[in-house]
PDB file of N, CA and C in Angstrom:
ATOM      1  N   UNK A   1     -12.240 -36.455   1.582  1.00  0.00           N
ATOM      2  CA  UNK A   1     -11.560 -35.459   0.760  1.00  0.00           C
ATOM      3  C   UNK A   1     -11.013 -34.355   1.670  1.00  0.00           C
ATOM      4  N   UNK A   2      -9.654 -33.291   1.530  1.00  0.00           N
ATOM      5  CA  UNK A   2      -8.976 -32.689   2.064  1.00  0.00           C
ATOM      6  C   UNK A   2      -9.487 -31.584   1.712  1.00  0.00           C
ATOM      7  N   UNK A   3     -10.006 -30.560   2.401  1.00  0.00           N
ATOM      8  CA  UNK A   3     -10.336 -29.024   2.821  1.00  0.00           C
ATOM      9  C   UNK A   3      -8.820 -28.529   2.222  1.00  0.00           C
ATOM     10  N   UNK A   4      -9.373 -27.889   1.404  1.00  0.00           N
ATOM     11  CA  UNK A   4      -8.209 -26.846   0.701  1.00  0.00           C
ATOM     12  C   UNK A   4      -7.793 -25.628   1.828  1.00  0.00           C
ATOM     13  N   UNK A   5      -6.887 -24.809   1.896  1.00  0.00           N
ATOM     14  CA  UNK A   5      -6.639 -23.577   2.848  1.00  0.00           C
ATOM     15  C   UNK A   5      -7.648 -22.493   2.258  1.00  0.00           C
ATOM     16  N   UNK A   6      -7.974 -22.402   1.066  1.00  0.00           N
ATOM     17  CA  UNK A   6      -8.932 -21.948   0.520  1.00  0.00           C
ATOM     18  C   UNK A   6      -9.986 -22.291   1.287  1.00  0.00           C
ATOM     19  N   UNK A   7     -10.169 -23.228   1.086  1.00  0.00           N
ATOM     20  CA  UNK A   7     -12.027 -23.922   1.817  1.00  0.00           C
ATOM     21  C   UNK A   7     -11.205 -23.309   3.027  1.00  0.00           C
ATOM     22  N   UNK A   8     -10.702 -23.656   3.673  1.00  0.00           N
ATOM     23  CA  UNK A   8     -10.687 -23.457   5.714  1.00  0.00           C
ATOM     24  C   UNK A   8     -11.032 -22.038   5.392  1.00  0.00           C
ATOM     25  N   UNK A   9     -10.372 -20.957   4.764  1.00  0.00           N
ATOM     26  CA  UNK A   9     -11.137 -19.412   4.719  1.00  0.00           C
ATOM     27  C   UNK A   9     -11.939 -19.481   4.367  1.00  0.00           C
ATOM     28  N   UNK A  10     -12.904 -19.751   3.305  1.00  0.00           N
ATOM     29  CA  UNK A  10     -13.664 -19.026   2.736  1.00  0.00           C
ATOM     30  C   UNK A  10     -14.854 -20.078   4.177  1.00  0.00           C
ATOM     31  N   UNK A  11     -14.675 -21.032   4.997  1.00  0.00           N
ATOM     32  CA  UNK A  11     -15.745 -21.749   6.054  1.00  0.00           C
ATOM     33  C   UNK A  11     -15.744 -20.452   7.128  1.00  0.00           C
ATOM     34  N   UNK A  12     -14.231 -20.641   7.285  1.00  0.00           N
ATOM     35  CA  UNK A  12     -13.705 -19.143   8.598  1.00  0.00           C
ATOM     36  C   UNK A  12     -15.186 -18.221   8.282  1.00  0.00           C
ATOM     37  N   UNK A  13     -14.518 -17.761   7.010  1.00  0.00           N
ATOM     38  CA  UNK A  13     -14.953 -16.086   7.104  1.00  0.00           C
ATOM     39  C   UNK A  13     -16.707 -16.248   6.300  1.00  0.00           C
ATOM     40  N   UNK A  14     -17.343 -17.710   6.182  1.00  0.00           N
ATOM     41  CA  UNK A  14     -18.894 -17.863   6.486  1.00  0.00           C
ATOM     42  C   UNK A  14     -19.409 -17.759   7.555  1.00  0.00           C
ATOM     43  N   UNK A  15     -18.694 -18.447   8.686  1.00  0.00           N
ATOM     44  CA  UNK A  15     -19.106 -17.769   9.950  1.00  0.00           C
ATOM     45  C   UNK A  15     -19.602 -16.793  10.290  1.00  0.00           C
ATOM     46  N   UNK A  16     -18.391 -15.844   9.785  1.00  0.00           N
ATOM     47  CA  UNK A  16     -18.919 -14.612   9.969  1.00  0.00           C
ATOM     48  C   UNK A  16     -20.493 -13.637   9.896  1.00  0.00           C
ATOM     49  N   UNK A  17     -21.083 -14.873   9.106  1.00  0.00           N
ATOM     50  CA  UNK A  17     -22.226 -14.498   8.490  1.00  0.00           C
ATOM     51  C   UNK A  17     -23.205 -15.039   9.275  1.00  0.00           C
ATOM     52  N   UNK A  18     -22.571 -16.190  10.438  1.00  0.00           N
ATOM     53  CA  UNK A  18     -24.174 -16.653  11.091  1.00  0.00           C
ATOM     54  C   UNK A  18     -25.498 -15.974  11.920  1.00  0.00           C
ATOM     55  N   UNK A  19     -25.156 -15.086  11.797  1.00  0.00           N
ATOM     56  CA  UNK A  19     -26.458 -13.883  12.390  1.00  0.00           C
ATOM     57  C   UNK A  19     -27.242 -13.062  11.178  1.00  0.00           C
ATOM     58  N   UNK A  20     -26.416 -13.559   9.950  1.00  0.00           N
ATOM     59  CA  UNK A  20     -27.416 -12.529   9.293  1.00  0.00           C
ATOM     60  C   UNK A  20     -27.956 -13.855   7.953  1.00  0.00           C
ATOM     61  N   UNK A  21     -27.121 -15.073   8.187  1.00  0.00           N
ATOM     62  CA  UNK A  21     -28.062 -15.739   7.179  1.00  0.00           C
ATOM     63  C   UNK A  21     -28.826 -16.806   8.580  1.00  0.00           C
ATOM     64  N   UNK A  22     -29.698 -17.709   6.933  1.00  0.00           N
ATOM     65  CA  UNK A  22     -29.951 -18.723   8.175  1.00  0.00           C
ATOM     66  C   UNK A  22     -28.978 -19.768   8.250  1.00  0.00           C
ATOM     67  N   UNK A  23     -29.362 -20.978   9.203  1.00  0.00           N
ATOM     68  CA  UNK A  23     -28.275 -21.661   9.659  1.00  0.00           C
ATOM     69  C   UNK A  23     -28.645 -22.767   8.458  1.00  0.00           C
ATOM     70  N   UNK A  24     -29.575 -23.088   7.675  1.00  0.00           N
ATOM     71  CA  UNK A  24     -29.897 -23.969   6.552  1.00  0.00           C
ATOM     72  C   UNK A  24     -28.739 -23.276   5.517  1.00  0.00           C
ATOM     73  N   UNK A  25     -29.452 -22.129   5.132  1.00  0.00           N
ATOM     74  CA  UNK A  25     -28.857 -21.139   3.937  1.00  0.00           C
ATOM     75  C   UNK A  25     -26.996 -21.617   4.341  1.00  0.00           C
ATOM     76  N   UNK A  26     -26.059 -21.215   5.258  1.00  0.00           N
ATOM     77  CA  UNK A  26     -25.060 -21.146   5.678  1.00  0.00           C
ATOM     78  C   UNK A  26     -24.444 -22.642   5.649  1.00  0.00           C
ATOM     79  N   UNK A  27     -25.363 -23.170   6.104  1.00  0.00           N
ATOM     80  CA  UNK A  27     -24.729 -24.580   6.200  1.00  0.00           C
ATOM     81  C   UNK A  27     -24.538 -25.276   4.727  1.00  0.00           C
ATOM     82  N   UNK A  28     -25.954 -25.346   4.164  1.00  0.00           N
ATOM     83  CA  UNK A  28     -25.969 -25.877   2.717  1.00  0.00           C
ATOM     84  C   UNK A  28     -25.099 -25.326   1.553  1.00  0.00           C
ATOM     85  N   UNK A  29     -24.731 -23.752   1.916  1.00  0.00           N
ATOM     86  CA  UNK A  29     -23.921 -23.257   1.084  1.00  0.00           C
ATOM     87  C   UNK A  29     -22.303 -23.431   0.829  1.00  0.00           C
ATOM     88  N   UNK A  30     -22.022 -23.556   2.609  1.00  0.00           N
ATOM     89  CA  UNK A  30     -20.332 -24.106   3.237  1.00  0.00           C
ATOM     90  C   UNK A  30     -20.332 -25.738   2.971  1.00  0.00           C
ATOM     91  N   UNK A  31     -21.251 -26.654   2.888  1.00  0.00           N
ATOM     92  CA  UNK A  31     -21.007 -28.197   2.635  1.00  0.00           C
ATOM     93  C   UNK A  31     -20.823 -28.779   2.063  1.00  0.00           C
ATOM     94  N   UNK A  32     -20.539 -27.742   0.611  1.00  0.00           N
ATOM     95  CA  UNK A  32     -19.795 -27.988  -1.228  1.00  0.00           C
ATOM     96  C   UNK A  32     -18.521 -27.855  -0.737  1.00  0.00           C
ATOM     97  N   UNK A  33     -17.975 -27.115   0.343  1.00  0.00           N
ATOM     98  CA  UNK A  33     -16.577 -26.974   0.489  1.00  0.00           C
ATOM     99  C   UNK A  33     -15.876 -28.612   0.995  1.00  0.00           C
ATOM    100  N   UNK A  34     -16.632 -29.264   1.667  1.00  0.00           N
ATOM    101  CA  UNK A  34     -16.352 -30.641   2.149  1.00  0.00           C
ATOM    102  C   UNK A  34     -16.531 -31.526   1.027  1.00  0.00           C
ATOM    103  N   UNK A  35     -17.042 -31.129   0.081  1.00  0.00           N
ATOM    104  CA  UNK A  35     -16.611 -32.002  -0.964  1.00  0.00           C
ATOM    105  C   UNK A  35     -15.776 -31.140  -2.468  1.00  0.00           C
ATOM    106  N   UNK A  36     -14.928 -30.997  -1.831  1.00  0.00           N
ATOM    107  CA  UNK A  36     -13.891 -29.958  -2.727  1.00  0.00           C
ATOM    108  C   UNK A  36     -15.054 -28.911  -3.993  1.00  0.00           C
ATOM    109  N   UNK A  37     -15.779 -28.274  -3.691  1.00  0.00           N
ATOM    110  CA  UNK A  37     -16.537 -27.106  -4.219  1.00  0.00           C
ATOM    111  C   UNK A  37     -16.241 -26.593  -3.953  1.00  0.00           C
ATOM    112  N   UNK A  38     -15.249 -25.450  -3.150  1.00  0.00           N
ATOM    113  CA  UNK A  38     -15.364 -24.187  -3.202  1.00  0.00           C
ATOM    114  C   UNK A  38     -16.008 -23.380  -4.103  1.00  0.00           C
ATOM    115  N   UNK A  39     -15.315 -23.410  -5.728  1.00  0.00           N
ATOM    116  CA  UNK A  39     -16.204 -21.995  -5.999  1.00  0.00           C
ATOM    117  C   UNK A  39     -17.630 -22.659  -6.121  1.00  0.00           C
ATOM    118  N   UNK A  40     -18.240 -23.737  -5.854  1.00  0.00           N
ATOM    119  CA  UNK A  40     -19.605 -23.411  -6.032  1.00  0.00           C
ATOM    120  C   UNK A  40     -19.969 -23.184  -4.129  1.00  0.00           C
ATOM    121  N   UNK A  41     -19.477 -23.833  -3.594  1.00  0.00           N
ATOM    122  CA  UNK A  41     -19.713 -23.136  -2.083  1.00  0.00           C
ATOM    123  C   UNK A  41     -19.651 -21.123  -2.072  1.00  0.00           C
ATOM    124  N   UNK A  42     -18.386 -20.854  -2.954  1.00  0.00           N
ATOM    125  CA  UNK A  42     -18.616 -19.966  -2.865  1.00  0.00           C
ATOM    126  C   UNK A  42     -19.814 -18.751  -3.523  1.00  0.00           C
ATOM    127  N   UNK A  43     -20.186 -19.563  -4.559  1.00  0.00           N
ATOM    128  CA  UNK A  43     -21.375 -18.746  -5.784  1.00  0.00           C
ATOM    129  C   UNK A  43     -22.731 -19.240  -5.082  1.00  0.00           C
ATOM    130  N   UNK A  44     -22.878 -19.526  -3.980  1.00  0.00           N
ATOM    131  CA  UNK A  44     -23.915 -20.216  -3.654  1.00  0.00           C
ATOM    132  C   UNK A  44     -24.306 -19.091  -2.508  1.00  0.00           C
ATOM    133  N   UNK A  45     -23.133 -18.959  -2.071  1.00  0.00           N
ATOM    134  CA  UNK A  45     -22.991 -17.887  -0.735  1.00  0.00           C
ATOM    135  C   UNK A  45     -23.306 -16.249  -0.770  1.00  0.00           C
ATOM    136  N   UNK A  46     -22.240 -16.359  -2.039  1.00  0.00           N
ATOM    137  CA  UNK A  46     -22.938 -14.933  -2.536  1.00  0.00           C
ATOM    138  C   UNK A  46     -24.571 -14.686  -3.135  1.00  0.00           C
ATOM    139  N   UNK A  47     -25.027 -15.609  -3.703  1.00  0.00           N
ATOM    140  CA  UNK A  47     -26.242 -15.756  -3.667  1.00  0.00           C
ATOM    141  C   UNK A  47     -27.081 -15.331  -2.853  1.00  0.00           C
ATOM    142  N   UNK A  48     -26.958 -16.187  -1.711  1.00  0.00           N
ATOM    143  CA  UNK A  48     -27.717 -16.065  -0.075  1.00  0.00           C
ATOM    144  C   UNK A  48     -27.737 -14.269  -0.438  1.00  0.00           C
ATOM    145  N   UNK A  49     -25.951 -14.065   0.630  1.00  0.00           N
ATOM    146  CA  UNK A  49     -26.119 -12.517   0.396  1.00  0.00           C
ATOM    147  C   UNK A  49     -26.908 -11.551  -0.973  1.00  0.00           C
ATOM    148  N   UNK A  50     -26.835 -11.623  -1.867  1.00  0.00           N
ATOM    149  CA  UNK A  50     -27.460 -10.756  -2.352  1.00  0.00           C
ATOM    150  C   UNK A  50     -29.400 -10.939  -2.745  1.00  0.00           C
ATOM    151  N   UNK A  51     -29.629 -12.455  -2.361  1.00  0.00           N
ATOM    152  CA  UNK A  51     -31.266 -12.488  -2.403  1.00  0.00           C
ATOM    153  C   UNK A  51     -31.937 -12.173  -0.584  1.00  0.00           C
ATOM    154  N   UNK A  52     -30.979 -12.240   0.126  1.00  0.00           N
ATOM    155  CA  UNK A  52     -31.395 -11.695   1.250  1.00  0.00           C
ATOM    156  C   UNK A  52     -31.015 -10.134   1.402  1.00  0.00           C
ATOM    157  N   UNK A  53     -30.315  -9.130   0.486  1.00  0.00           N
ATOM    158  CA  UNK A  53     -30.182  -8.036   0.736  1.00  0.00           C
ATOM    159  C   UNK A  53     -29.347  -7.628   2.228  1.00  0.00           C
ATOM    160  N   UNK A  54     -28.143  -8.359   2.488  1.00  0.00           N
ATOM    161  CA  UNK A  54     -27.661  -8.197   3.779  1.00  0.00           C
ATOM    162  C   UNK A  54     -26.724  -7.282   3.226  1.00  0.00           C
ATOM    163  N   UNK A  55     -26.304  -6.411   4.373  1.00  0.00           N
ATOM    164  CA  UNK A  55     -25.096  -5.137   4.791  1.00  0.00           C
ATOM    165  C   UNK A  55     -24.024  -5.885   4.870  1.00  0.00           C
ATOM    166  N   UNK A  56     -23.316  -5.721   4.150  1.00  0.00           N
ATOM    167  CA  UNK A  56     -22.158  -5.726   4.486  1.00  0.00           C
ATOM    168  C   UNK A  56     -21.066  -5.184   4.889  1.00  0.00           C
ATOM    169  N   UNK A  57     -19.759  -5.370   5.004  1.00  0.00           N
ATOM    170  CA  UNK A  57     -18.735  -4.145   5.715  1.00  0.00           C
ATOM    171  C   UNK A  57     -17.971  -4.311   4.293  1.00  0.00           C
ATOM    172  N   UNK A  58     -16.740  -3.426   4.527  1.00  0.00           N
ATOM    173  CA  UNK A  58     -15.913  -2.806   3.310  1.00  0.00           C
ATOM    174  C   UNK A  58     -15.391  -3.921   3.251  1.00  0.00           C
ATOM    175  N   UNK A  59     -14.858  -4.133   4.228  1.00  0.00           N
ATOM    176  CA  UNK A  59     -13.814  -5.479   4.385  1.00  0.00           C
ATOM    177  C   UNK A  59     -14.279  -6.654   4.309  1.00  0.00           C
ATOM    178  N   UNK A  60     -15.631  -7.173   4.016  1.00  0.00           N
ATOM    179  CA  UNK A  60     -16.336  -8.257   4.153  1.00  0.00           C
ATOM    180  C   UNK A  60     -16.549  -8.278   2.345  1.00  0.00           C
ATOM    181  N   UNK A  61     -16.976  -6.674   1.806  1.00  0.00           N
ATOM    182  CA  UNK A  61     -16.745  -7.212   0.233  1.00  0.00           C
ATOM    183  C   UNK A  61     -15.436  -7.098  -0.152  1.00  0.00           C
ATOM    184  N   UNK A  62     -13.893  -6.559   0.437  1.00  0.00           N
ATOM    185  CA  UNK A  62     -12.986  -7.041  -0.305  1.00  0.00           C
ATOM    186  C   UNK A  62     -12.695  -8.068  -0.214  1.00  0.00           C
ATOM    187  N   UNK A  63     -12.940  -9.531   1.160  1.00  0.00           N
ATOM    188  CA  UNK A  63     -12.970 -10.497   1.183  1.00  0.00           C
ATOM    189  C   UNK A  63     -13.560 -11.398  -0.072  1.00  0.00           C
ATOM    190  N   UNK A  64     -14.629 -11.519  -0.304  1.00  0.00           N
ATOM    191  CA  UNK A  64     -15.574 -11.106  -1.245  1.00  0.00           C
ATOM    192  C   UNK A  64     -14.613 -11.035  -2.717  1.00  0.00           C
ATOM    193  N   UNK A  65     -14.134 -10.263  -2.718  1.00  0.00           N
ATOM    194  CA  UNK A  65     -13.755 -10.066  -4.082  1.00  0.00           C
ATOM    195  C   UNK A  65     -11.791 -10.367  -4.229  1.00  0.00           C
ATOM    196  N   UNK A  66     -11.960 -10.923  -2.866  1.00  0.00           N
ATOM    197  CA  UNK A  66     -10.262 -11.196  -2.910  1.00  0.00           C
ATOM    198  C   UNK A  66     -10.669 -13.447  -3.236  1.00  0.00           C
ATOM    199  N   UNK A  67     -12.221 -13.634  -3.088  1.00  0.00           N
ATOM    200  CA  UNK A  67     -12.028 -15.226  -3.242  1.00  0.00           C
ATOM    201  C   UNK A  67     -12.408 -15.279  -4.417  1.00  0.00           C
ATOM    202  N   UNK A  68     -13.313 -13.960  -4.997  1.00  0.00           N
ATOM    203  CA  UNK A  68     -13.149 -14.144  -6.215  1.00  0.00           C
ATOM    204  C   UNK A  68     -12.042 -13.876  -7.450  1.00  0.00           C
ATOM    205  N   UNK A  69     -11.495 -13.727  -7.229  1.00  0.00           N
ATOM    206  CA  UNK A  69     -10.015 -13.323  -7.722  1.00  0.00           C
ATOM    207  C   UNK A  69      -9.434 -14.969  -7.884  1.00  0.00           C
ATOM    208  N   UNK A  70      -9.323 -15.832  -6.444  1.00  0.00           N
ATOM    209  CA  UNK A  70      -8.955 -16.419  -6.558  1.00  0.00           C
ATOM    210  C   UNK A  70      -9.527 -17.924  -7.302  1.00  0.00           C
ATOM    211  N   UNK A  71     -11.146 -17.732  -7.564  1.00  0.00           N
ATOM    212  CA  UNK A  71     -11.692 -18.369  -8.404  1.00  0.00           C
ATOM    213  C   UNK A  71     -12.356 -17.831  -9.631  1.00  0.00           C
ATOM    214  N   UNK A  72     -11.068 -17.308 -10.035  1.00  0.00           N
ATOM    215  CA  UNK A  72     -11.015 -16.805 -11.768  1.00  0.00           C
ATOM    216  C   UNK A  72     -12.163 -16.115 -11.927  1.00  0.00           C
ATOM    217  N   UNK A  73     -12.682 -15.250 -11.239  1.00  0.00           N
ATOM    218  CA  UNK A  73     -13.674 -14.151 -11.417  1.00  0.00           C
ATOM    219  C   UNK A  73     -14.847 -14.882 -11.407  1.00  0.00           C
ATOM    220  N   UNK A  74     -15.102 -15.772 -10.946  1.00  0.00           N
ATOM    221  CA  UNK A  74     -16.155 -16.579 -10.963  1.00  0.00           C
ATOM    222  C   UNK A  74     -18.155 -16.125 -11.170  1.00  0.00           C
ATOM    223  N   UNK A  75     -17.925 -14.508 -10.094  1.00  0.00           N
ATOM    224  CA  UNK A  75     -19.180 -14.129 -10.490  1.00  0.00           C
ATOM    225  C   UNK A  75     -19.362 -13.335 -11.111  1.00  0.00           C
ATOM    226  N   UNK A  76     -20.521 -13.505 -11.870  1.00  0.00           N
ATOM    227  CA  UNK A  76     -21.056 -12.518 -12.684  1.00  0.00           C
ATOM    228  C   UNK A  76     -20.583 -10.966 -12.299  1.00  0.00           C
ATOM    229  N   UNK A  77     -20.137  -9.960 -13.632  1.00  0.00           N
ATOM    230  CA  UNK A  77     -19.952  -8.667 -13.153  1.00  0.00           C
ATOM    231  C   UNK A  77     -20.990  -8.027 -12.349  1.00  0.00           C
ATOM    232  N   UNK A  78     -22.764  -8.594 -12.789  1.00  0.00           N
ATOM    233  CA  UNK A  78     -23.604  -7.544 -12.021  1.00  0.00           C
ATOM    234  C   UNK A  78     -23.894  -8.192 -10.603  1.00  0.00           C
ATOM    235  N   UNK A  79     -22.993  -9.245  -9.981  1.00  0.00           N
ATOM    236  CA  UNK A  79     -23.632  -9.694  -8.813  1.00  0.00           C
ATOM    237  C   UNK A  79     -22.056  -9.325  -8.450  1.00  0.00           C
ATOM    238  N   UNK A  80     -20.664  -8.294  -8.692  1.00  0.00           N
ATOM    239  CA  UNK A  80     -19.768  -7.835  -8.126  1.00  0.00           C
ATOM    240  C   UNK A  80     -20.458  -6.484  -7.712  1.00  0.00           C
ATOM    241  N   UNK A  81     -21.350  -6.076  -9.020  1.00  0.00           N
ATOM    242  CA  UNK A  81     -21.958  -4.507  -8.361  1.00  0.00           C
ATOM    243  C   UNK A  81     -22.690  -4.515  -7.391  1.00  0.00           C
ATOM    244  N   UNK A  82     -23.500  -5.480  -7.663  1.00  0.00           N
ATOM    245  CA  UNK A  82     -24.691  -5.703  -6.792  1.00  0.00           C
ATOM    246  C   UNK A  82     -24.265  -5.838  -5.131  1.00  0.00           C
ATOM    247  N   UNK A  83     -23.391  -6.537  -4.754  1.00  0.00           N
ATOM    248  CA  UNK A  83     -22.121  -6.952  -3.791  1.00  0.00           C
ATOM    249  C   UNK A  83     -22.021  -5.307  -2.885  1.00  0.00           C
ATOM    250  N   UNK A  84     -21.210  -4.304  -4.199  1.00  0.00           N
ATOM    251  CA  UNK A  84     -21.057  -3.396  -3.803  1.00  0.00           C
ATOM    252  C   UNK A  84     -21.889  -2.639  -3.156  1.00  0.00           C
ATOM    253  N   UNK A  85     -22.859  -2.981  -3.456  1.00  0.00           N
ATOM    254  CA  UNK A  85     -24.168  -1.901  -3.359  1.00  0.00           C
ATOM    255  C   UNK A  85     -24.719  -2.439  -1.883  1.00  0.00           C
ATOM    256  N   UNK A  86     -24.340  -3.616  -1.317  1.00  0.00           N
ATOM    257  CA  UNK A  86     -24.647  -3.418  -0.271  1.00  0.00           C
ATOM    258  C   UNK A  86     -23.740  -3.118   1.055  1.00  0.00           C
ATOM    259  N   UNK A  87     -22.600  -2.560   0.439  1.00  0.00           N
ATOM    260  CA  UNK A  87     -21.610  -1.875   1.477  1.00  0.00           C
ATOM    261  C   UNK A  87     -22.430  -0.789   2.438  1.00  0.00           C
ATOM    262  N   UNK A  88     -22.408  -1.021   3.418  1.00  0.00           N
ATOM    263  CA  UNK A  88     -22.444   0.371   4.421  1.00  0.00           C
ATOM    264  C   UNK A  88     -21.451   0.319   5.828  1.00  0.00           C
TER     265      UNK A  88
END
């Protein structure tokens, strides 16, 4: 199956995350994208982040909320706040 340009970002910008998740958490969450999941690769991810309580940057939740946009608002409103709340 063909990696959407969607999937190639939203794998890109998991990377980003390999120091603050684990490499299980990261991997298992990005390997729905290889079988055309994105948004559950992606609801899986945000998950990680918010049961591990990781920091994020400004630009890491408008990322964040620019894939959710593009998968029809996919998460829950209190896991967009929740998101927010770990901006610093």
């Amino acid at each position: 199956m063909m990696t959407t340009a969607t999937g190639i970002k939203l794998k890109e910008f998991g990377e980003n995350f390999h120091d603050r998740l684990s490499k299980d958490e990261l991997n298992y969450a990005l390997s729905y994208i290889d079988f055309g999941e994105e948004p559950l690769a992606f609801e899986i991810f945000c998950d990680y982040i918010c049961e591990n309580d990781l920091v994020i940057t400004k630009s890491e939740y408008e990322h964040l909320c620019a894939f959710n946009n593009i998968f029809n608002n996919l998460l829950e409103h209190d896991v967009v706040l929740y998101l927010k709340e770990l901006v610093k």
